[in-house]
Protein backbone atom coordinates (compact mmCIF):
# COMPACT_ATOMS: atom_id res chain seq x y z
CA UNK A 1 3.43 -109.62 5.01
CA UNK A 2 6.23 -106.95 5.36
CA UNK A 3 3.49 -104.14 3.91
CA UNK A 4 0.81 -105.73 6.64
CA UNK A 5 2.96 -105.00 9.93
CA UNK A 6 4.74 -101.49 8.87
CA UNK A 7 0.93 -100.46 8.56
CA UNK A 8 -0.31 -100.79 11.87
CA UNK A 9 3.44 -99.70 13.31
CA UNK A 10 2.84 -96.26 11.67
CA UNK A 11 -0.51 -95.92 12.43
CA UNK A 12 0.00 -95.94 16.21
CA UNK A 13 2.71 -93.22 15.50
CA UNK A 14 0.31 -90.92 13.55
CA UNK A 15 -2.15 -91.70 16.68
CA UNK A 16 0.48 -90.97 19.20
CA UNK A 17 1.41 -87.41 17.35
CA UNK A 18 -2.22 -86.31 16.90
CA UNK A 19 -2.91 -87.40 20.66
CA UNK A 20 -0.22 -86.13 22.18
CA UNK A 21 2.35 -83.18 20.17
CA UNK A 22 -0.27 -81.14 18.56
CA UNK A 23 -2.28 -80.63 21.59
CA UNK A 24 0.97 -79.63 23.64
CA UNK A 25 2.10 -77.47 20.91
CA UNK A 26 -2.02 -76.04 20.41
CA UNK A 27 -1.41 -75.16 24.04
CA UNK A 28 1.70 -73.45 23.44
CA UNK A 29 0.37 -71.35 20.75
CA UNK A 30 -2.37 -70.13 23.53
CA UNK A 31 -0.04 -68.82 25.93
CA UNK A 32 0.40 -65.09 26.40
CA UNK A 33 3.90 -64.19 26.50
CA UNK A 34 5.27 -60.37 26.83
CA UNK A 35 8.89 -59.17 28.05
CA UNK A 36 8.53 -57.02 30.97
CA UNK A 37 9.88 -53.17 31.25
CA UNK A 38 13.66 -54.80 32.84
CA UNK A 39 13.66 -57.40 30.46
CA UNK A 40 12.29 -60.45 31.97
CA UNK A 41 9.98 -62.77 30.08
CA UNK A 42 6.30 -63.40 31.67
CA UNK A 43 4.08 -65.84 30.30
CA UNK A 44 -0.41 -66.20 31.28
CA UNK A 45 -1.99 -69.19 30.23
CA UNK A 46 -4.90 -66.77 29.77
CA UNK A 47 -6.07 -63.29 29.70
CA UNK A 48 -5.56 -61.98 33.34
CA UNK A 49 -8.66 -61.38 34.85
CA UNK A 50 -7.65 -61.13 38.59
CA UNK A 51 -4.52 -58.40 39.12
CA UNK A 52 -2.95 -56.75 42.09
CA UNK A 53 -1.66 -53.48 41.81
CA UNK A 54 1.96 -52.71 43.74
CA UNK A 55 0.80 -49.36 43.12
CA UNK A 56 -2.97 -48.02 43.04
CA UNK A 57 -2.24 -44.97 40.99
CA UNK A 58 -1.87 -47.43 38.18
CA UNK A 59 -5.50 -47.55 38.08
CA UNK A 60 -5.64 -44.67 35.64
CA UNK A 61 -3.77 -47.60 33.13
CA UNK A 62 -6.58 -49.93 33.90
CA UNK A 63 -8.93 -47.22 32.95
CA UNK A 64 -7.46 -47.02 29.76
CA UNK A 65 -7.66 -50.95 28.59
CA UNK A 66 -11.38 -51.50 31.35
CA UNK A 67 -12.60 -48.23 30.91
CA UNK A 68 -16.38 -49.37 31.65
CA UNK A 69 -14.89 -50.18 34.83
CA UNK A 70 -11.39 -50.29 35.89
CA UNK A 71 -11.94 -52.00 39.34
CA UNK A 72 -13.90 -55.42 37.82
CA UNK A 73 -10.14 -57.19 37.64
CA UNK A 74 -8.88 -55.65 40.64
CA UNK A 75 -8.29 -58.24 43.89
CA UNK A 76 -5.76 -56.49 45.68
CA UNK A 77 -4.02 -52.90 45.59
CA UNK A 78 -1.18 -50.78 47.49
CA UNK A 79 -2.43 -48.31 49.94
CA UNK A 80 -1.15 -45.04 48.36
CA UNK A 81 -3.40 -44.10 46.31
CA UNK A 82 -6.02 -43.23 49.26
CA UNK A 83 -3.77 -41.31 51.39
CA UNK A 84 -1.27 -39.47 48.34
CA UNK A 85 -4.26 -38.53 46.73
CA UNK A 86 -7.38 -39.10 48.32
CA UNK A 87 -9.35 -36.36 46.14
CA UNK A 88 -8.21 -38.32 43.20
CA UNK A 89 -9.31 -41.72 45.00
CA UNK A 90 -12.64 -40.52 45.80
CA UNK A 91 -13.40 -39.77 42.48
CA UNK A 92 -12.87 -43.58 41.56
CA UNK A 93 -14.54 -44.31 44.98
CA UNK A 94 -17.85 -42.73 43.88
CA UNK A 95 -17.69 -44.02 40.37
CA UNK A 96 -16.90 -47.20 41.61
CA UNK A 97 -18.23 -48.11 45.24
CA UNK A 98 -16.88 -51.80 45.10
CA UNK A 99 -13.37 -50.30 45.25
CA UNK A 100 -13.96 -49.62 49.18
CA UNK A 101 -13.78 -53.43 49.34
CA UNK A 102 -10.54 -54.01 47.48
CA UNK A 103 -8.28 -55.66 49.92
CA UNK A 104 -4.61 -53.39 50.72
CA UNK A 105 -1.67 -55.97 50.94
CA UNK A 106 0.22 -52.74 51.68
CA UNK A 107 0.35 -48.85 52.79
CA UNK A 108 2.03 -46.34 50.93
CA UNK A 109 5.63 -48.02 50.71
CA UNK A 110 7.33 -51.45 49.61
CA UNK A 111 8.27 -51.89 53.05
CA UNK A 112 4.94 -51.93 54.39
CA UNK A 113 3.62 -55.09 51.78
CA UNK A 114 2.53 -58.47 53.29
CA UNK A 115 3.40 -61.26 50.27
CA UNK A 116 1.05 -63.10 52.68
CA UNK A 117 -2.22 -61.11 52.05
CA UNK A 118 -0.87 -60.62 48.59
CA UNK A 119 -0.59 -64.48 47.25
CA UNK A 120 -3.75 -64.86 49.57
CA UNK A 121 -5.54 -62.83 47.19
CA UNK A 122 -4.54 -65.56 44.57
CA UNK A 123 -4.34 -63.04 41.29
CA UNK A 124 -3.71 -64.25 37.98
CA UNK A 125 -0.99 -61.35 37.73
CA UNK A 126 0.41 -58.99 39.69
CA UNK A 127 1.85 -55.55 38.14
CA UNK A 128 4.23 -53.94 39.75
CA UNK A 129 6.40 -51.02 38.94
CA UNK A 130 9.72 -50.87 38.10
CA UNK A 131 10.85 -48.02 40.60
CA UNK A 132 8.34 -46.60 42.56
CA UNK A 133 6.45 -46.40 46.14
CA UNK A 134 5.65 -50.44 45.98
CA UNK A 135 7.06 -53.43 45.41
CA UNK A 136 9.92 -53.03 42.63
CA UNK A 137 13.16 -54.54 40.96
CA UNK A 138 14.63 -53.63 43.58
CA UNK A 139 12.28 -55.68 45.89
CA UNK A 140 13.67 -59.00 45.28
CA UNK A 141 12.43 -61.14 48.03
CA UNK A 142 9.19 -59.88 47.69
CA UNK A 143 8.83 -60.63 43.86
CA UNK A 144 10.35 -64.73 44.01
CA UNK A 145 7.81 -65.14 47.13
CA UNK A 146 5.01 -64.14 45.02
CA UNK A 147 6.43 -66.32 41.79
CA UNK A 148 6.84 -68.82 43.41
CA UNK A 149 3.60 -68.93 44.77
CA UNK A 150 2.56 -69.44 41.45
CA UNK A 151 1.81 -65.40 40.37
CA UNK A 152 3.64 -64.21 37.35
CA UNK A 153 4.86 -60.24 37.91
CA UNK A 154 5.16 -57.99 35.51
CA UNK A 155 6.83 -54.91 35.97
CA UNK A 156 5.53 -51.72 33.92
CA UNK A 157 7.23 -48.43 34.23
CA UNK A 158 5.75 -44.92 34.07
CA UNK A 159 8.49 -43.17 36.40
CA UNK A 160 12.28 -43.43 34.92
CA UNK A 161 12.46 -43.01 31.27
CA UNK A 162 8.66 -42.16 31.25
CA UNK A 163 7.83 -41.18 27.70
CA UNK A 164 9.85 -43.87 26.02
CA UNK A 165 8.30 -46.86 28.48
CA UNK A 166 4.58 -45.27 28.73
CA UNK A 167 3.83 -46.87 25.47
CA UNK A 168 5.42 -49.90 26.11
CA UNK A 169 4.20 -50.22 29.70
CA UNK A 170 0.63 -50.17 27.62
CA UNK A 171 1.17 -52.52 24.93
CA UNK A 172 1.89 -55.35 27.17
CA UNK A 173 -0.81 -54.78 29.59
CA UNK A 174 -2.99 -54.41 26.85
CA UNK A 175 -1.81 -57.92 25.51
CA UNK A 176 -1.47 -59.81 29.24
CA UNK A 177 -5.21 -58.36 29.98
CA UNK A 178 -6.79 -59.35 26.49
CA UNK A 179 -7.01 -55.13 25.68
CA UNK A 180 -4.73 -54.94 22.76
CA UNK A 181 -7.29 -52.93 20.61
CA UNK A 182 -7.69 -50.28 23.23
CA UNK A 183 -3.87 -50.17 24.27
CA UNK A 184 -3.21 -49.42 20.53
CA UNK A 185 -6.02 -46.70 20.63
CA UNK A 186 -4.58 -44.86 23.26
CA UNK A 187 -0.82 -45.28 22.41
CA UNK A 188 -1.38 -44.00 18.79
CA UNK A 189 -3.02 -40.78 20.44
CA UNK A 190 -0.36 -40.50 22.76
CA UNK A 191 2.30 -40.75 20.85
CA UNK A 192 0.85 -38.16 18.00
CA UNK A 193 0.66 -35.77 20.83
CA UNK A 194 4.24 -36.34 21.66
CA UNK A 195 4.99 -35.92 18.18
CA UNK A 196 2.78 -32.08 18.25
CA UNK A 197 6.45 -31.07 20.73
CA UNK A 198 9.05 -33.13 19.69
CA UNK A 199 8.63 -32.09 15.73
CA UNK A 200 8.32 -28.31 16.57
CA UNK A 201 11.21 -28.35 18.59
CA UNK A 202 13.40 -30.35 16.02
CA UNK A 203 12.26 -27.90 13.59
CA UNK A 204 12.69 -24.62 14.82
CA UNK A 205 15.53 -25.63 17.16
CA UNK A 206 14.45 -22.95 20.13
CA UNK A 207 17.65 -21.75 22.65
CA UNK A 208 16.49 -23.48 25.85
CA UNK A 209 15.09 -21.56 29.05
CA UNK A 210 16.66 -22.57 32.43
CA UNK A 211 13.74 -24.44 34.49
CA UNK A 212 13.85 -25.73 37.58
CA UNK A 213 11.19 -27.52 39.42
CA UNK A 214 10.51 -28.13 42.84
CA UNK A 215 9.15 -31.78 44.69
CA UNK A 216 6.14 -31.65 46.84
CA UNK A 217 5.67 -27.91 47.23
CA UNK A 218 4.88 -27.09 51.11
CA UNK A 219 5.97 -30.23 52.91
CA UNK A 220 8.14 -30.27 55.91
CA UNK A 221 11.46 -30.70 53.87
CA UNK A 222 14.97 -28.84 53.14
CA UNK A 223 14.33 -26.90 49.76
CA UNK A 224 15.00 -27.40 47.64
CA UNK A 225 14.05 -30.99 46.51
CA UNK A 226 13.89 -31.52 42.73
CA UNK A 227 13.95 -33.96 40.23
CA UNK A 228 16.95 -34.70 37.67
CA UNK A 229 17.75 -37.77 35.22
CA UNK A 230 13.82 -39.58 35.58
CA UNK A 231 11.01 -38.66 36.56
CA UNK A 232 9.65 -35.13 35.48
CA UNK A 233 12.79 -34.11 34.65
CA UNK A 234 12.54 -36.05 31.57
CA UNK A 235 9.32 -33.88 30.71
CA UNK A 236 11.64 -30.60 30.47
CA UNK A 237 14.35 -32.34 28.81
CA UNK A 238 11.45 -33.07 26.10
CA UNK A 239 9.45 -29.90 25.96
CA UNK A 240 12.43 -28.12 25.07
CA UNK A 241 14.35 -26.71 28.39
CA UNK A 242 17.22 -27.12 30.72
CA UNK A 243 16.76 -28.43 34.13
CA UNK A 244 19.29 -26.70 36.06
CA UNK A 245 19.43 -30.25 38.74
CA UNK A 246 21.18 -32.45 35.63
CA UNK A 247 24.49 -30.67 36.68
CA UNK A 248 24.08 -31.20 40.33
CA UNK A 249 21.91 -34.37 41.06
CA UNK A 250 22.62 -37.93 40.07
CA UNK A 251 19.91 -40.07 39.82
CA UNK A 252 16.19 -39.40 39.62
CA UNK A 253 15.90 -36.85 42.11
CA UNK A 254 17.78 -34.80 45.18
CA UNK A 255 18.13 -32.21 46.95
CA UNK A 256 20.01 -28.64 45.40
CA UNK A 257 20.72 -25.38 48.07
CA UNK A 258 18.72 -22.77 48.07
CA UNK A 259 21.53 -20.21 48.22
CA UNK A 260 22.67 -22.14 45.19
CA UNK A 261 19.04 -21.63 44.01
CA UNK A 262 19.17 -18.43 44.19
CA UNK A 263 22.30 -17.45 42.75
CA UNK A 264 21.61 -19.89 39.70
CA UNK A 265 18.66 -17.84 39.33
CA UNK A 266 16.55 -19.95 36.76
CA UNK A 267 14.37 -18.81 34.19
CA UNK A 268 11.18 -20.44 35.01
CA UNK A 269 10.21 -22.00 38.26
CA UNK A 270 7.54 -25.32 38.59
CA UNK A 271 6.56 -26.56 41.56
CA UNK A 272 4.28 -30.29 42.22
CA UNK A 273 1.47 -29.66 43.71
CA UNK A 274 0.47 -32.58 46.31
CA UNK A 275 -2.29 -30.78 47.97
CA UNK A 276 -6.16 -31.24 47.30
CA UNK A 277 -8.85 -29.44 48.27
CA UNK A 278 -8.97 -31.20 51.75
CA UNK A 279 -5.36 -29.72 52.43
CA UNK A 280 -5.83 -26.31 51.71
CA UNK A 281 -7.05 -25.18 56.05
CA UNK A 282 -4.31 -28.33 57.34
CA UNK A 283 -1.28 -27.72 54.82
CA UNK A 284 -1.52 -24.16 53.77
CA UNK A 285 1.49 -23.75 51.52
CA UNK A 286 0.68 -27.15 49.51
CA UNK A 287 0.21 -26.06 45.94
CA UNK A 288 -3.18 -27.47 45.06
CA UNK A 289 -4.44 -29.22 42.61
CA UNK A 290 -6.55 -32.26 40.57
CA UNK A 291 -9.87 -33.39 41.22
CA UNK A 292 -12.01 -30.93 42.66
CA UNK A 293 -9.81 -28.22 42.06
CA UNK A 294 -10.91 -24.96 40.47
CA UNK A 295 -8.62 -22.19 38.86
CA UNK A 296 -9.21 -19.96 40.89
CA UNK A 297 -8.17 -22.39 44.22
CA UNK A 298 -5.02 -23.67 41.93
CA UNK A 299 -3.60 -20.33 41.40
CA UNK A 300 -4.02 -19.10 44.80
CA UNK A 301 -2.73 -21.95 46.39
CA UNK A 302 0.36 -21.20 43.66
CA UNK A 303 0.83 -17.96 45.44
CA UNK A 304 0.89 -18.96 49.10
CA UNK A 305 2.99 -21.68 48.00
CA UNK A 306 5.36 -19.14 46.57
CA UNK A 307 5.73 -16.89 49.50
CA UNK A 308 8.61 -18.37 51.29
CA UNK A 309 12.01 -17.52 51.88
CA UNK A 310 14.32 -17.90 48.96
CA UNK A 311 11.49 -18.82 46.60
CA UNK A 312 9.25 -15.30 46.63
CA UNK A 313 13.04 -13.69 45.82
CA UNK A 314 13.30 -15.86 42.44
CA UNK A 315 13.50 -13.54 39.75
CA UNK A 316 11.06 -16.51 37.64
CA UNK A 317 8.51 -15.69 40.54
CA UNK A 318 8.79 -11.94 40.54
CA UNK A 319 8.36 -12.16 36.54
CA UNK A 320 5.52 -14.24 36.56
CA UNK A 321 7.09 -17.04 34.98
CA UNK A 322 6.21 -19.38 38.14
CA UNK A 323 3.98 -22.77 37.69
CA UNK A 324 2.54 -25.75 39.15
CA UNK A 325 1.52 -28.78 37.99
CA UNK A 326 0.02 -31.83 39.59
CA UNK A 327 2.45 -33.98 41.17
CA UNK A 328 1.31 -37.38 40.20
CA UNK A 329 1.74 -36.69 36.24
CA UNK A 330 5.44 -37.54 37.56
CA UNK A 331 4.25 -42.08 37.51
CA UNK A 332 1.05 -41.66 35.13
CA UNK A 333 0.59 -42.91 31.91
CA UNK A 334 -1.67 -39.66 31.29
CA UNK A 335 1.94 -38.13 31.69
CA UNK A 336 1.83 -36.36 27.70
CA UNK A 337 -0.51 -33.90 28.74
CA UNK A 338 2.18 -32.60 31.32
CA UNK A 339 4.91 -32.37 28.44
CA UNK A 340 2.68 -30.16 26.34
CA UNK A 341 2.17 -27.83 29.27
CA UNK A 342 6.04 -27.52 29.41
CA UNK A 343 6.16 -26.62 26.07
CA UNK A 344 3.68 -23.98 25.89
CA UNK A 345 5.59 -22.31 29.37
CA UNK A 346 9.27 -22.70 27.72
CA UNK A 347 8.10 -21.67 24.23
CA UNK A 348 4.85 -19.71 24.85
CA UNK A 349 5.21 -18.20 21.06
CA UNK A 350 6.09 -21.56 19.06
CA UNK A 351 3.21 -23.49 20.86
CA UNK A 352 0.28 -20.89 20.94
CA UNK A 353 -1.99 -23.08 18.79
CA UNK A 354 -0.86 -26.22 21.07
CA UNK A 355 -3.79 -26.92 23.26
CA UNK A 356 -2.96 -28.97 26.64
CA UNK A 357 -6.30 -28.63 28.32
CA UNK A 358 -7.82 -29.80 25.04
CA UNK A 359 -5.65 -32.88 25.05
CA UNK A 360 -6.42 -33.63 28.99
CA UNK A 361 -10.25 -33.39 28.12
CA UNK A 362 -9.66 -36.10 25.37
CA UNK A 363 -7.52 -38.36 27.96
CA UNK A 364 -10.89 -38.05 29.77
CA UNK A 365 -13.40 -38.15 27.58
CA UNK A 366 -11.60 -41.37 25.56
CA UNK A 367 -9.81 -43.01 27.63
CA UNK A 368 -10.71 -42.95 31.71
CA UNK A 369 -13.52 -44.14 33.16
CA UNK A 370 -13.85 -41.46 35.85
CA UNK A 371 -15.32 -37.88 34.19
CA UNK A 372 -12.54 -34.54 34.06
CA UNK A 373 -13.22 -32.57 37.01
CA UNK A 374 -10.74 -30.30 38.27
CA UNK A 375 -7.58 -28.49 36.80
CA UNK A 376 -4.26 -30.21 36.73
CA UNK A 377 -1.63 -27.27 35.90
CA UNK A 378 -1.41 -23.29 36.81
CA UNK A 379 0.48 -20.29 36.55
CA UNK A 380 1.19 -17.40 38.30
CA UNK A 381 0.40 -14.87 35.79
């Protein structure tokens, strides 16, 4: 009798734990979980398959994971991208004509975003970065709106420490958007290129050229903006130079004198080139370069950019050893390409076999959905 009721007690137990626990914990296993680039954890019940961008520059990273089309998750972008570099965002346009319909939540700044427009776009994910033009860390209000509308954020970073979080920024895209395969692809190619500087340098242990580099060559600013501790300032730290602004500006980026410019004298001179061909009648002295851009445009914008007061007295411009590279390498995760270019300018004789324009064409050819067209570095010589 005792045998006949303990029976049917554990049976409804056993039916009660098949029923109920291994379903919840089933669905468990199925979530996607990834820690973000500033350490918060972010959890999809599924693959994202609708995304805003708080930046939409970070469509090249898209093109990496969707490169048969970058735009098909796309349901809402920052403005930036359009008006910073609209040769660049007509490239994407042509290749893909649906992007014209991609609602804007935003301009080209965080303080232009609506969260309205944004949650009305109801993503499955929205990535933002973690400093930047949009919506940031920083951002706060605008990030718990958005959560707590139900839309998980998940902050990437290509901008402050950009070739230790590139990679990272990649693999947990690739894992929130159900790319893993291709995010691998791309970060063991870009991190073997890394490895082409980094192992030559440690190696052969070069003295280190003086560089300086100069923000958004030909815009209505004091010179001499520059950038320091982030940005492209970690690209000559890495390709083997000394960036004269660590000494003199905290932070990512500031403003140095040009009187202190000029008696600092630097070795080699780079300046970012914001200008495309659309800018070369309207904004002369914009350094030009990206899609559409020849060599022969890029090096003569390089010049007119270079004759200004202060700048055309450098002693790096009157040797030749003046360049310019495009200025949106500085929050792209195509960003190696721009190291090796370093290297080859502050070590011309240890990286003569290195081969930057080969690497860009393979960034193209393997990994973006949009076709090379148009050079992205020059120098004055």
């Amino acid at each position: 009798m005792i045998r006949m009721r303990v029976q049917p007690f554990l049976q409804f137990f056993v039916v009660l734990f098949v029923g109920i626990f291994v379903p919840a914990n089933l669905a468990f296993a199925d979530l996607i979980s990834v820690t973000d680039l500033i350490g918060r954890r972010v959890t999809l019940k599924a693959p994202a398959q609708k995304v805003i961008l708080g930046e939409g520059r970070y469509i090249a990273a898209l093109g990496i994971l969707d490169r048969d089309d970058p735009t098909k998750r796309l349901v809402g972008s920052l403005g930036e991208f359009k008006s910073l570099d609209p040769a660049g965002y007509g490239q994407y346009l042509k290749a893909f004509p649906k992007l014209a319909e991609v609602p804007l939540f935003g301009g080209p700044s965080a303080d232009t975003v609506s969260v309205e427009k944004a949650i009305a776009l109801k993503p499955d994910l929205a990535i933002f970065g973690k400093s930047g033009h949009g919506p940031s860390s920083r951002t706060k209000a605008i990030v718990e709106k958005i959560e707590a509308a139900g839309i998980p954020v998940v902050f990437i970073d290509f901008r402050d420490a950009p070739l230790v979080n590139t990679p990272k920024s990649m693999r947990l895209l690739g894992k929130l958007l159900d790319r893993e395969i291709e995010a691998e692809e791309y970060i063991r190619f870009y991190e073997s290129e890394l490895a082409k500087v980094r192992n030559r340098l440690k190696q052969a242990q070069p003295r280190k050229p003086t560089v300086f580099i100069e923000v958004h060559v030909g815009r209505n600013i004091p010179c001499c903006f520059t950038m320091s501790e982030g940005l492209m300032g970690r690209f000559i730290d890495f390709a083997g130079g000394k960036n004269i602004a660590k000494d003199l500006v905290p932070g990512p980026s500031g403003t140095i004198n040009l009187e202190h410019l000029i008696a600092t004298q630097p070795e080699i001179y780079i300046g970012t080139a914001i200008g495309s061909p659309s800018t070369i009648k309207s904004a002369p002295k914009y350094i030009v370069l990206g899609t559409g851009v020849s060599a022969d445009m890029a090096r003569a914008s390089l010049r007119r950019g270079l004759d200004r007061k202060g700048i055309a007295d450098l002693n790096a411009v009157s040797s030749g050893n003046a360049h310019a590279i495009w200025h949106h390498f500085y929050n792209s995760p195509l960003n190696v390409v721009a190291v090796q270019a370093f290297a080859k300018w502050f070590h011309p004789d240890l990286f003569a076999d290195l081969d930057p324009e080969e690497t860009l064409r393979t960034l193209f050819t393997r990994f973006q959905a949009v076709p090379l067209r148009g050079v992205y570095w020059a120098s004055l010589k």
